[in-house]
PDB file of N, CA and C in Angstrom:
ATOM      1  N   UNK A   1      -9.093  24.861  16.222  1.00  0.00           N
ATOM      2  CA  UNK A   1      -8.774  23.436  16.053  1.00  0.00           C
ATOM      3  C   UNK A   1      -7.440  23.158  16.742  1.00  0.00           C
ATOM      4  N   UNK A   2      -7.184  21.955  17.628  1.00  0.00           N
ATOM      5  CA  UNK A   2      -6.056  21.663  18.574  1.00  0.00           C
ATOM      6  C   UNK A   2      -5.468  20.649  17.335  1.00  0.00           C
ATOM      7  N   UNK A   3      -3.978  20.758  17.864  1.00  0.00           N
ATOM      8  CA  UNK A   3      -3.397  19.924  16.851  1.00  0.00           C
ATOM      9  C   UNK A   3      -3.522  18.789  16.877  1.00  0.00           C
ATOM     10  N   UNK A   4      -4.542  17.758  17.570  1.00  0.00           N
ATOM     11  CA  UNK A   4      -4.937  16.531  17.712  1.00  0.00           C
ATOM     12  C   UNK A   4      -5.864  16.187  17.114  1.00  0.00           C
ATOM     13  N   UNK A   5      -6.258  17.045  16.665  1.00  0.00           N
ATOM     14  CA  UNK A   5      -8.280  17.282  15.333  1.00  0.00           C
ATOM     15  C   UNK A   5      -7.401  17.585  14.272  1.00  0.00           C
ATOM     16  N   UNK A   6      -6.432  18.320  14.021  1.00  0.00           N
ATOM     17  CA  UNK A   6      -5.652  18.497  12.722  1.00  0.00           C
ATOM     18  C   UNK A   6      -5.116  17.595  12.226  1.00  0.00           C
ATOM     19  N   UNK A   7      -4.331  16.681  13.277  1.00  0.00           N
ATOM     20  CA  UNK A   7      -3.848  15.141  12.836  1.00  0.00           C
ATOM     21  C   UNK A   7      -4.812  14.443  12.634  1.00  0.00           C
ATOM     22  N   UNK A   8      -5.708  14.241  12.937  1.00  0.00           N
ATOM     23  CA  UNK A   8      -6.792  13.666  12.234  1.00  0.00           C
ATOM     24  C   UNK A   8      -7.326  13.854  10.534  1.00  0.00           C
ATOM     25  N   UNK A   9      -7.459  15.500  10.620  1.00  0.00           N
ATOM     26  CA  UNK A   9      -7.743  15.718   9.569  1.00  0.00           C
ATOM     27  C   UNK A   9      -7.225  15.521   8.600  1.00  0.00           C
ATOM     28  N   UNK A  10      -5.628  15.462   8.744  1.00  0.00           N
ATOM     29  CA  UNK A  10      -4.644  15.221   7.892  1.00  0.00           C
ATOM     30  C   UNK A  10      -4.964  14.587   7.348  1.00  0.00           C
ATOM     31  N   UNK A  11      -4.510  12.908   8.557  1.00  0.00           N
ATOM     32  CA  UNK A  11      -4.796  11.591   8.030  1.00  0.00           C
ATOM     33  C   UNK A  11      -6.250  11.573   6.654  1.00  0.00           C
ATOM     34  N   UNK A  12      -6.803  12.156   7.192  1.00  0.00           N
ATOM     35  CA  UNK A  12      -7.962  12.269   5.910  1.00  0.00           C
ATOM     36  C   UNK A  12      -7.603  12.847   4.676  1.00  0.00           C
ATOM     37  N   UNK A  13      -7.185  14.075   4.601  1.00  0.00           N
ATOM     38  CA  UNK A  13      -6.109  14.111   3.621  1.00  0.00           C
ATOM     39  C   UNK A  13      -5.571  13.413   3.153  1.00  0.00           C
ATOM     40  N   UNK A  14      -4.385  12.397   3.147  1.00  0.00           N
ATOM     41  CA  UNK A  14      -3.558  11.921   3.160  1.00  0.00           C
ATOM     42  C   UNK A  14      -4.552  10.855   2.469  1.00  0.00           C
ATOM     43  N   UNK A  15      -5.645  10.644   3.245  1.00  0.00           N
ATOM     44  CA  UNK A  15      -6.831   9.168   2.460  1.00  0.00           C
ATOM     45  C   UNK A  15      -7.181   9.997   1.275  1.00  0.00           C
ATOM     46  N   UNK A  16      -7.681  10.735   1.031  1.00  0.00           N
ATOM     47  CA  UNK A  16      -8.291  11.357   0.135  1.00  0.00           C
ATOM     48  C   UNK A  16      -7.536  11.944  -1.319  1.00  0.00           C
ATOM     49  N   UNK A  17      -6.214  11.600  -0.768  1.00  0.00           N
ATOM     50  CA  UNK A  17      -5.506  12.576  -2.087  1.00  0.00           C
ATOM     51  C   UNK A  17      -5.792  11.738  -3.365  1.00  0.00           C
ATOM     52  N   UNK A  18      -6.104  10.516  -3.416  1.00  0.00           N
ATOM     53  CA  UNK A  18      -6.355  10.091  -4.334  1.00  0.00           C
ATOM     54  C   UNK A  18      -7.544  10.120  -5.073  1.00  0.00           C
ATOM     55  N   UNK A  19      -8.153  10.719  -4.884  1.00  0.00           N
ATOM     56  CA  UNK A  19     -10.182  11.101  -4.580  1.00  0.00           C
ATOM     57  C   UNK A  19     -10.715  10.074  -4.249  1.00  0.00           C
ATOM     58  N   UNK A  20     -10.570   9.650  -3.371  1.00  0.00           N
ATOM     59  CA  UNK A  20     -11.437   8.448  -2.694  1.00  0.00           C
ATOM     60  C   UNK A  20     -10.930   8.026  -1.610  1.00  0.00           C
ATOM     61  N   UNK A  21     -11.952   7.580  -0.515  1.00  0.00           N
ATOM     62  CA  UNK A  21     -11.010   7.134   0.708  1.00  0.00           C
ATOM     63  C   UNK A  21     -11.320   5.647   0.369  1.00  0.00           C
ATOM     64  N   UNK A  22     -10.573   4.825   0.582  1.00  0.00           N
ATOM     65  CA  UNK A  22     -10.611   3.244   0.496  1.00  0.00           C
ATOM     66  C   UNK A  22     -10.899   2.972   2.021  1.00  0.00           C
ATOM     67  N   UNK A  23     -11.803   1.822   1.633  1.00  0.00           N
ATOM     68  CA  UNK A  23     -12.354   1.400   3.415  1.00  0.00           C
ATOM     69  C   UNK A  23     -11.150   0.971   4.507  1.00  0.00           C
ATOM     70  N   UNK A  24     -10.331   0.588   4.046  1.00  0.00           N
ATOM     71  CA  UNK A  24      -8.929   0.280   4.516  1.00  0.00           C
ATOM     72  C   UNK A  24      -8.296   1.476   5.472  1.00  0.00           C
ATOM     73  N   UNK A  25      -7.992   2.286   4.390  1.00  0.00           N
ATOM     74  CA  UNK A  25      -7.648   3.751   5.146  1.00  0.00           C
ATOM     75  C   UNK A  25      -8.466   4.203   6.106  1.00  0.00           C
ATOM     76  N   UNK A  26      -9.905   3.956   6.004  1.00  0.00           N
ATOM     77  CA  UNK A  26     -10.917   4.700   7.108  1.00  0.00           C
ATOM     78  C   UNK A  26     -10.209   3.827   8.249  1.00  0.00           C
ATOM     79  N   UNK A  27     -10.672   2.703   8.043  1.00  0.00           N
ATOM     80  CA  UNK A  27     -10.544   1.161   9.039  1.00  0.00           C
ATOM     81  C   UNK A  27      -9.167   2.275   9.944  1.00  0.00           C
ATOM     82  N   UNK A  28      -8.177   2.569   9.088  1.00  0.00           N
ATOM     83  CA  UNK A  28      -6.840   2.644   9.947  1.00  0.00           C
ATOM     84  C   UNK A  28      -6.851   4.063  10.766  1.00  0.00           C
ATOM     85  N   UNK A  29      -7.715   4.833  10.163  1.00  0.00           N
ATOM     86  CA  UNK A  29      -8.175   6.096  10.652  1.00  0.00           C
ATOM     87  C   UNK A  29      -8.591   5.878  11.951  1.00  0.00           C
ATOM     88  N   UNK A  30      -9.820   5.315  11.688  1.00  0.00           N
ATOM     89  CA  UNK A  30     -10.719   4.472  13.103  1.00  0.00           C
ATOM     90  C   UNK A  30     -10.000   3.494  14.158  1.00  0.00           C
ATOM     91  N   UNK A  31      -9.063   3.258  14.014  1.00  0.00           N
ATOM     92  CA  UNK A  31      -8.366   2.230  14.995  1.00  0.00           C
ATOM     93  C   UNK A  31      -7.003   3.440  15.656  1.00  0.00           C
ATOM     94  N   UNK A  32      -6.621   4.070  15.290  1.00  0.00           N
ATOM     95  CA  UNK A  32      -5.958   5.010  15.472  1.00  0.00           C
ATOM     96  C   UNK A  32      -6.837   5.953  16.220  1.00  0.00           C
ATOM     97  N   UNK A  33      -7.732   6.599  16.083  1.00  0.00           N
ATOM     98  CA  UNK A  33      -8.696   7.184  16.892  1.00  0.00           C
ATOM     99  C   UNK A  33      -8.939   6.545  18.713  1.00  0.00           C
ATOM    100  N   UNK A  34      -9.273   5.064  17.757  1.00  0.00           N
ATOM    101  CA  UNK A  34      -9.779   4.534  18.877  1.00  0.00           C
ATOM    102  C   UNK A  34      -8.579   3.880  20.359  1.00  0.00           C
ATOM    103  N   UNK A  35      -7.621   4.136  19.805  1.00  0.00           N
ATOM    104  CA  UNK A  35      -6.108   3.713  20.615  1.00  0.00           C
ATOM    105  C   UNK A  35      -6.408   5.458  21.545  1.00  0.00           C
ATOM    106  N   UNK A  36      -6.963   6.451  20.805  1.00  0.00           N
ATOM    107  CA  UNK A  36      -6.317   7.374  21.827  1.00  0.00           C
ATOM    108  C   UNK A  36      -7.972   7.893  22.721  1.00  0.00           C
ATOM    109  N   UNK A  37      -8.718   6.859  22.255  1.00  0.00           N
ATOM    110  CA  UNK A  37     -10.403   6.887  22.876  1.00  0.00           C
ATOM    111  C   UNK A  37     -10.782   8.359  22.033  1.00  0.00           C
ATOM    112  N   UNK A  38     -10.669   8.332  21.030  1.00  0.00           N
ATOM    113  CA  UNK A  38     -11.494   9.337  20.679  1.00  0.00           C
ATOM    114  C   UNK A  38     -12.434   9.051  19.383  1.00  0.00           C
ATOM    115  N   UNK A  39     -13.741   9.780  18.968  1.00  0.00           N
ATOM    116  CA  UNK A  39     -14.754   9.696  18.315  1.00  0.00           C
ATOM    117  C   UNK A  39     -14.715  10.357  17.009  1.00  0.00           C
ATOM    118  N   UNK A  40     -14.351   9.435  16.209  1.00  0.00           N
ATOM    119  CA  UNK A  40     -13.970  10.010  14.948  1.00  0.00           C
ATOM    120  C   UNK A  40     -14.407   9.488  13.762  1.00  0.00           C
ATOM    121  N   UNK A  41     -15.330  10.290  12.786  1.00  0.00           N
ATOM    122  CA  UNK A  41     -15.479   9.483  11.540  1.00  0.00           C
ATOM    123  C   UNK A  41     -14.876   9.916  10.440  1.00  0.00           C
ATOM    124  N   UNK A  42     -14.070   9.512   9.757  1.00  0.00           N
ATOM    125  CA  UNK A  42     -13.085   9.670   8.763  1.00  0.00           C
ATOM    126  C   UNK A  42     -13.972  10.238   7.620  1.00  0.00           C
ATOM    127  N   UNK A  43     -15.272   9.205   7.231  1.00  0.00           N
ATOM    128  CA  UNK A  43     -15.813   9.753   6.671  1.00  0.00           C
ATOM    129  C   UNK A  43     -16.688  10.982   6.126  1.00  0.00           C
ATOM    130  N   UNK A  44     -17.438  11.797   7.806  1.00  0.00           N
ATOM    131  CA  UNK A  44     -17.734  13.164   8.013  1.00  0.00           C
ATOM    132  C   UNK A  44     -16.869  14.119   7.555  1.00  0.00           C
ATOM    133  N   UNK A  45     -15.187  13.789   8.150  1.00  0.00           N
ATOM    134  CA  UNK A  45     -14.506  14.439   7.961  1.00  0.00           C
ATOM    135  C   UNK A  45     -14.058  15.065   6.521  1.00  0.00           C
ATOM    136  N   UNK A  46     -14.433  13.813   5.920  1.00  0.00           N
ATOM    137  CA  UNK A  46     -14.056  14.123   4.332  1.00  0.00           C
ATOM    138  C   UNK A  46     -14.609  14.752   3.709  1.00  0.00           C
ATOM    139  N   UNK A  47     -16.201  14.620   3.992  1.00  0.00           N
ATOM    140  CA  UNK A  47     -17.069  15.549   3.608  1.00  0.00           C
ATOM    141  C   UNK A  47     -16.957  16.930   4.130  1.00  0.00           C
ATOM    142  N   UNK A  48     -16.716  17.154   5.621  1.00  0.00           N
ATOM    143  CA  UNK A  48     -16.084  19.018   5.679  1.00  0.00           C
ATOM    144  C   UNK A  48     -15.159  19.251   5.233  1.00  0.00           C
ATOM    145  N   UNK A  49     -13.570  18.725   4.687  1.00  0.00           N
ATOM    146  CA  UNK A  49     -12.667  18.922   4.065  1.00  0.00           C
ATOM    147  C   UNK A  49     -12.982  19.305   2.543  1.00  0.00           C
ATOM    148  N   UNK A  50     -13.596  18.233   1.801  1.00  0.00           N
ATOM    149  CA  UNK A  50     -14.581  19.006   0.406  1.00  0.00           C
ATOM    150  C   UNK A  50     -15.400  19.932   0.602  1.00  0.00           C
ATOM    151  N   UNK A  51     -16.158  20.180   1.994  1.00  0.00           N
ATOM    152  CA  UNK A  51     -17.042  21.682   1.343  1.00  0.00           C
ATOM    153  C   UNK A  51     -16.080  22.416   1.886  1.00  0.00           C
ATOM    154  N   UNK A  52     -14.972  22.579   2.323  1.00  0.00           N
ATOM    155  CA  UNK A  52     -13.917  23.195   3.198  1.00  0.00           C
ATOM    156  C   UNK A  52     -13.088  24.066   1.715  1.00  0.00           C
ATOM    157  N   UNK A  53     -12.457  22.823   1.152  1.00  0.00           N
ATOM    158  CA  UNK A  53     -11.455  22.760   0.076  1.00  0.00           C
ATOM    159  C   UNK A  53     -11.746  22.530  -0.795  1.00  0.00           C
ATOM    160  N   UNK A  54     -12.696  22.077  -1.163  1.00  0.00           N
ATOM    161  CA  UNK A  54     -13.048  21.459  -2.813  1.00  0.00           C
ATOM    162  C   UNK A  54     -11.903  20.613  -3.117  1.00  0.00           C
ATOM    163  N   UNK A  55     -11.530  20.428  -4.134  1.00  0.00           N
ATOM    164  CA  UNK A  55     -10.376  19.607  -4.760  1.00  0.00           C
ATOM    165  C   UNK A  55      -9.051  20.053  -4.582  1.00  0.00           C
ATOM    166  N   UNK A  56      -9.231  21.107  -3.356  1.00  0.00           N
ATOM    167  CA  UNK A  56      -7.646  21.658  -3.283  1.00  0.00           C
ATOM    168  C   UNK A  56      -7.010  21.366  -2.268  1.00  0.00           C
ATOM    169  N   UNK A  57      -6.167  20.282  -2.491  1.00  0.00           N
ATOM    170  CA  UNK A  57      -5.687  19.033  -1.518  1.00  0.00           C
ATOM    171  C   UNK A  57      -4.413  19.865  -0.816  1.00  0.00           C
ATOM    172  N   UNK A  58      -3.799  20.534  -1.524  1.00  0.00           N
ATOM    173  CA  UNK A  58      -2.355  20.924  -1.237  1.00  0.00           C
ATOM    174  C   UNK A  58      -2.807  22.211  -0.318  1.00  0.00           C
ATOM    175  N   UNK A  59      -4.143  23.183  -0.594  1.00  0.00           N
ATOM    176  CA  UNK A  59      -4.262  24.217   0.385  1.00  0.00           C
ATOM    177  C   UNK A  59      -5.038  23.683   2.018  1.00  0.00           C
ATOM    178  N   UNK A  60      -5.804  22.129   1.643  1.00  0.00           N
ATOM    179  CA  UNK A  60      -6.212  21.135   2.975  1.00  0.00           C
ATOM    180  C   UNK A  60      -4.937  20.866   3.507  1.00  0.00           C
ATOM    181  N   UNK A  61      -3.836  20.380   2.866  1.00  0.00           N
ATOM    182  CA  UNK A  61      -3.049  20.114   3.172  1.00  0.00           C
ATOM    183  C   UNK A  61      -1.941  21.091   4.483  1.00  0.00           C
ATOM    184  N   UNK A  62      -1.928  21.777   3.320  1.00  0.00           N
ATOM    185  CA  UNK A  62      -0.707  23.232   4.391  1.00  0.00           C
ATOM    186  C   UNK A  62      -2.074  23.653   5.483  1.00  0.00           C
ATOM    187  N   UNK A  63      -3.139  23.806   5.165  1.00  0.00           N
ATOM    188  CA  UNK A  63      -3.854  24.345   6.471  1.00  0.00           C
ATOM    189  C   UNK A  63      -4.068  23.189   7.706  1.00  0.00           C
ATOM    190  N   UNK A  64      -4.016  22.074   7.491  1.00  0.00           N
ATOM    191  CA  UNK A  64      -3.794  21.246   8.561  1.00  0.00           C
ATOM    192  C   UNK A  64      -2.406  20.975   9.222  1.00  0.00           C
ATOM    193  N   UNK A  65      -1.223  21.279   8.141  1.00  0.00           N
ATOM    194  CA  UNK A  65       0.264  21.228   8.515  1.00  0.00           C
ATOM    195  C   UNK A  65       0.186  21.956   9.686  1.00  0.00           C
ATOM    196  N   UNK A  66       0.034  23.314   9.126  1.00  0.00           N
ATOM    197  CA  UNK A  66       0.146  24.521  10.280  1.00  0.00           C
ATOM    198  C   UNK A  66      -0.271  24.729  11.624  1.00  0.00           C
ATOM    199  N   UNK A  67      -1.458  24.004  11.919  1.00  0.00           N
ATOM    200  CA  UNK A  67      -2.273  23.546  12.846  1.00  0.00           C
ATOM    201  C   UNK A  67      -1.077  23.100  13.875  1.00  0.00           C
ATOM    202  N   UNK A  68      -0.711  21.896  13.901  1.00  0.00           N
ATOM    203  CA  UNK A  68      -0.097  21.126  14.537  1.00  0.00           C
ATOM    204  C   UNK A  68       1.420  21.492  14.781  1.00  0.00           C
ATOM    205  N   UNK A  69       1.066  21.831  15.952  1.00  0.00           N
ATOM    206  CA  UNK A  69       2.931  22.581  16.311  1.00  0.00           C
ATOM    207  C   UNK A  69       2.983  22.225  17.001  1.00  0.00           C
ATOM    208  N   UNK A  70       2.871  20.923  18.095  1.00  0.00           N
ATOM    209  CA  UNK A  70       3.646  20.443  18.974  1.00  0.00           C
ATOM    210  C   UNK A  70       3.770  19.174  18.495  1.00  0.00           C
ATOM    211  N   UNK A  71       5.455  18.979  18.807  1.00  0.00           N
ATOM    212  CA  UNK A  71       6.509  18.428  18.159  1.00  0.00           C
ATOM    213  C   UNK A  71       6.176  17.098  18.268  1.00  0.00           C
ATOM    214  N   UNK A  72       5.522  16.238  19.141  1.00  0.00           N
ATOM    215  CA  UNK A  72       4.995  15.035  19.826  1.00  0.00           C
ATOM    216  C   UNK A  72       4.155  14.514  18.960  1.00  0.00           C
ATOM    217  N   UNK A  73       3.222  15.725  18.662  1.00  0.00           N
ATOM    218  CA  UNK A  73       2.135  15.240  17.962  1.00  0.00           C
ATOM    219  C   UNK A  73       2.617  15.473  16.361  1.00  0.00           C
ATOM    220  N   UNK A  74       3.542  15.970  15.740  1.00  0.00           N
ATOM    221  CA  UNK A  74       3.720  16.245  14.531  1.00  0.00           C
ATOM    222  C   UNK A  74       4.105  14.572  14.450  1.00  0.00           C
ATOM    223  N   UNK A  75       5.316  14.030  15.283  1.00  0.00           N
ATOM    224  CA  UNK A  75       6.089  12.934  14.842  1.00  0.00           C
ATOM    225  C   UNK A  75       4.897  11.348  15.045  1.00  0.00           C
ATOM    226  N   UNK A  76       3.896  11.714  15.740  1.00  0.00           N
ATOM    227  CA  UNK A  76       2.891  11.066  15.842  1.00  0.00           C
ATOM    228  C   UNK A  76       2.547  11.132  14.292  1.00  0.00           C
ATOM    229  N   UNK A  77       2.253  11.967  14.161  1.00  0.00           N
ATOM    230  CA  UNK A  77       0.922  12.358  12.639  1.00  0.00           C
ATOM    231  C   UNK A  77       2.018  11.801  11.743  1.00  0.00           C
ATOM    232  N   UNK A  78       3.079  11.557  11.306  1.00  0.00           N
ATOM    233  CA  UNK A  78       4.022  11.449  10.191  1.00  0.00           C
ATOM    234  C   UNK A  78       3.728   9.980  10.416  1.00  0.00           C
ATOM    235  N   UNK A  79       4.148   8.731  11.655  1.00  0.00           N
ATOM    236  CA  UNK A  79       3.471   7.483  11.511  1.00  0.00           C
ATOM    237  C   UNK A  79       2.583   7.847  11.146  1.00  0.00           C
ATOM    238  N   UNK A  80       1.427   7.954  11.734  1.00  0.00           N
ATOM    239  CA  UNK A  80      -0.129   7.711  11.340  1.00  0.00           C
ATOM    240  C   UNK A  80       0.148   7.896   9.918  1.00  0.00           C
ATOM    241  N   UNK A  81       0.181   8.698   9.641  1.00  0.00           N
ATOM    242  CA  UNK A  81       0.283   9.276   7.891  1.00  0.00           C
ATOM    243  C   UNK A  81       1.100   8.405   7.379  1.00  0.00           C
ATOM    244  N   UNK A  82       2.144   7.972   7.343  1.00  0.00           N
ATOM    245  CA  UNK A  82       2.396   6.335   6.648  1.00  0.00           C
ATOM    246  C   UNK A  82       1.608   5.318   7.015  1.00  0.00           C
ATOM    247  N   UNK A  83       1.342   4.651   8.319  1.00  0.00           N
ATOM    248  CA  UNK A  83       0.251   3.921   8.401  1.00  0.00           C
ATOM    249  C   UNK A  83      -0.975   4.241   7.043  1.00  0.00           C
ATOM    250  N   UNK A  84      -1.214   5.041   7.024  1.00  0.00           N
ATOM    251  CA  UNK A  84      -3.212   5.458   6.435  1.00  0.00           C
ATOM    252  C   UNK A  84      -2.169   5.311   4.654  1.00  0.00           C
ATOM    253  N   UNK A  85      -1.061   5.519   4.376  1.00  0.00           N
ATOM    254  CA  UNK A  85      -0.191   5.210   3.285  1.00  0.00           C
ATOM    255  C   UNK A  85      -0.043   4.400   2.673  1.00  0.00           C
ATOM    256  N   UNK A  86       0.334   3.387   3.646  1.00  0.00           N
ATOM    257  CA  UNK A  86       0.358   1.900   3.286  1.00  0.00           C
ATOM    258  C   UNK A  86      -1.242   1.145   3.625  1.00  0.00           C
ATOM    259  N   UNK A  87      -2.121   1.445   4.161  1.00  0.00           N
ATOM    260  CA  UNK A  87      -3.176   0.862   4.619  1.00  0.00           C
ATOM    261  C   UNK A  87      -3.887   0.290   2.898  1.00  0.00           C
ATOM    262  N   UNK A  88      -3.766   0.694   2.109  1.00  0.00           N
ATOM    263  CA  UNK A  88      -4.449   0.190   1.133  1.00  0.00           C
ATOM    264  C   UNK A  88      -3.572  -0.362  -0.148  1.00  0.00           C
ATOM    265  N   UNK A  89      -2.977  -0.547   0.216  1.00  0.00           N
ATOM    266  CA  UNK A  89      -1.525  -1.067  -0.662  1.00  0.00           C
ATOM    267  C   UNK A  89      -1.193  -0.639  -1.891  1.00  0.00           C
ATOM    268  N   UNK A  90      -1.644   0.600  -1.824  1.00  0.00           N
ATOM    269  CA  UNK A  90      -1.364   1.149  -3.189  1.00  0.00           C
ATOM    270  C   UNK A  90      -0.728   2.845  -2.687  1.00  0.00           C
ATOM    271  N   UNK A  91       0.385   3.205  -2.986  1.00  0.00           N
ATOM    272  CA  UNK A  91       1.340   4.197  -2.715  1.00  0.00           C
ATOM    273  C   UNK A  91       1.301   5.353  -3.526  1.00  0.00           C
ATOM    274  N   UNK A  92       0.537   6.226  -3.267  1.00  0.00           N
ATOM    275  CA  UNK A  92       0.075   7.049  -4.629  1.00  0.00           C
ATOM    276  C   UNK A  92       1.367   8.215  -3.997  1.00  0.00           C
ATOM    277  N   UNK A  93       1.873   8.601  -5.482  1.00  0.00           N
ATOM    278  CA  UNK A  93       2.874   9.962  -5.123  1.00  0.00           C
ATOM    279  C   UNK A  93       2.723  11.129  -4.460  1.00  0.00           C
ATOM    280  N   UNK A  94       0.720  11.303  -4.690  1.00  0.00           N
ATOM    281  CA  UNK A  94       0.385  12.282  -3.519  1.00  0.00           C
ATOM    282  C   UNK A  94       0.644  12.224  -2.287  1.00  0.00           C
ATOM    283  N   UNK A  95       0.562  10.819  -1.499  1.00  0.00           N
ATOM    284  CA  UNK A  95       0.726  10.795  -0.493  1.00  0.00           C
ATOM    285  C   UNK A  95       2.204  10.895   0.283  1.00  0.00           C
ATOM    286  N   UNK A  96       3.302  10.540  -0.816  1.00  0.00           N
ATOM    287  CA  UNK A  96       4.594  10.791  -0.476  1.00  0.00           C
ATOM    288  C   UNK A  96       4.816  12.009  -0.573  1.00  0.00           C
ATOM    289  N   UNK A  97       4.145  12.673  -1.361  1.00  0.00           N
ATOM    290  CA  UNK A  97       4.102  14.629  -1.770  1.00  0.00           C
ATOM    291  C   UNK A  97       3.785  15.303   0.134  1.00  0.00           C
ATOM    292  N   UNK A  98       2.712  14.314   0.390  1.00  0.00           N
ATOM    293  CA  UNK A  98       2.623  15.151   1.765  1.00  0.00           C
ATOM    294  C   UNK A  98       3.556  14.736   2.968  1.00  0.00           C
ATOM    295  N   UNK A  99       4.118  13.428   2.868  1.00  0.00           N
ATOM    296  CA  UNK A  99       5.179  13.212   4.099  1.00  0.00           C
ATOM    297  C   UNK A  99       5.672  13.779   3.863  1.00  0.00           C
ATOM    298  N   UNK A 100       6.785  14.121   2.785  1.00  0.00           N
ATOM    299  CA  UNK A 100       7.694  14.905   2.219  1.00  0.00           C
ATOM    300  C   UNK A 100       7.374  16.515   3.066  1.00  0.00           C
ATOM    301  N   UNK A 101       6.158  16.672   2.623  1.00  0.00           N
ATOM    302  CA  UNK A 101       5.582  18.146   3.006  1.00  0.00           C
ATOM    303  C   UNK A 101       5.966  18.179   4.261  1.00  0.00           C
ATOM    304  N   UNK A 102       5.424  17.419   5.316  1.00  0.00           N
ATOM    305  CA  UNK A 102       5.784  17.223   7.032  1.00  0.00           C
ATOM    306  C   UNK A 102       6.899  17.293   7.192  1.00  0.00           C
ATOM    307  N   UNK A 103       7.764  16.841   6.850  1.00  0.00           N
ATOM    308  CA  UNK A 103       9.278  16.583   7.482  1.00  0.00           C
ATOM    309  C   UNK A 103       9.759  17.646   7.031  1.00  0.00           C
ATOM    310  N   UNK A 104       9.341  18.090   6.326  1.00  0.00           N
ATOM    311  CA  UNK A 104       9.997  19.514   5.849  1.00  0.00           C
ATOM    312  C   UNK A 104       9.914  21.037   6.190  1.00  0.00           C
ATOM    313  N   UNK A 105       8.675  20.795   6.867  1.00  0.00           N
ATOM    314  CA  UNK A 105       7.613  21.762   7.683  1.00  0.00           C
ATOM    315  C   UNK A 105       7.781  21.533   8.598  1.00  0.00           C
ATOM    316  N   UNK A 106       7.794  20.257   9.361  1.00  0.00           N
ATOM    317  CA  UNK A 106       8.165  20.257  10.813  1.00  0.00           C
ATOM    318  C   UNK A 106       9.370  19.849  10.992  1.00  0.00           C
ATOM    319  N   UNK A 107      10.525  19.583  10.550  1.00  0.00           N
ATOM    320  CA  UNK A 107      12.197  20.331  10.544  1.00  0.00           C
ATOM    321  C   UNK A 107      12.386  18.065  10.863  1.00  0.00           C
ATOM    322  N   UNK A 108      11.401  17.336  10.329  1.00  0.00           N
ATOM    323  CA  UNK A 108      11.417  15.590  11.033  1.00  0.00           C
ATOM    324  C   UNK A 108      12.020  15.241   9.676  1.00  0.00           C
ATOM    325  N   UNK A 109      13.319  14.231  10.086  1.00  0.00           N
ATOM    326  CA  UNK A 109      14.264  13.575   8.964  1.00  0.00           C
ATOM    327  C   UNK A 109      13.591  12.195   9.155  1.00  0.00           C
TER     328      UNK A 109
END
């Protein structure tokens, strides 16, 4: 997996920590995809992340962190990942649990 399918996956993460993706978040998934022309369903994704991880958000989590080591694309994925944050107007602490996680992992203040 290139760290450009991992930022993706994240972002799904990041939708999902709450157990549910809200159509909002997909919507922002999908428009984000589609800015960089690529073919992406948020929703597939969620479904290989559960038979992937089951309910274990924090080990989806660090295994998509790790993925993504170029620096361009980390500071990319940290927007996106607030974008898909705020996309449904509700700010769940999981999702600040994982920016937190990024900036901390990838050395981004």
């Amino acid at each position: 997996m290139v760290d450009q399918d991992a930022s993706f996956y994240l972002m799904v993460v990041v939708a999902m920590s709450d157990h549910e993706i809200h159509e909002k978040e997909a919507t922002a998934i999908k428009e984000i995809a589609d800015k960089f022309k690529i073919k992406f369903d948020p929703y597939l994704a969620a479904q290989e992340i559960s038979e992937k991880f089951g309910n274990y958000f924090n080990r989806a989590c660090d295994y998509y962190i790790s993925i993504i080591q170029n620096t361009e694309v980390q500071k990319d994925t940290l927007e996106f990942i607030k974008k898909i944050t705020y996309a449904d107007a509700k700010i769940h602490d999981k999702e600040i649990e994982i920016i937190e996680k990024c900036r901390k992992k990838w050395g981004i203040n």
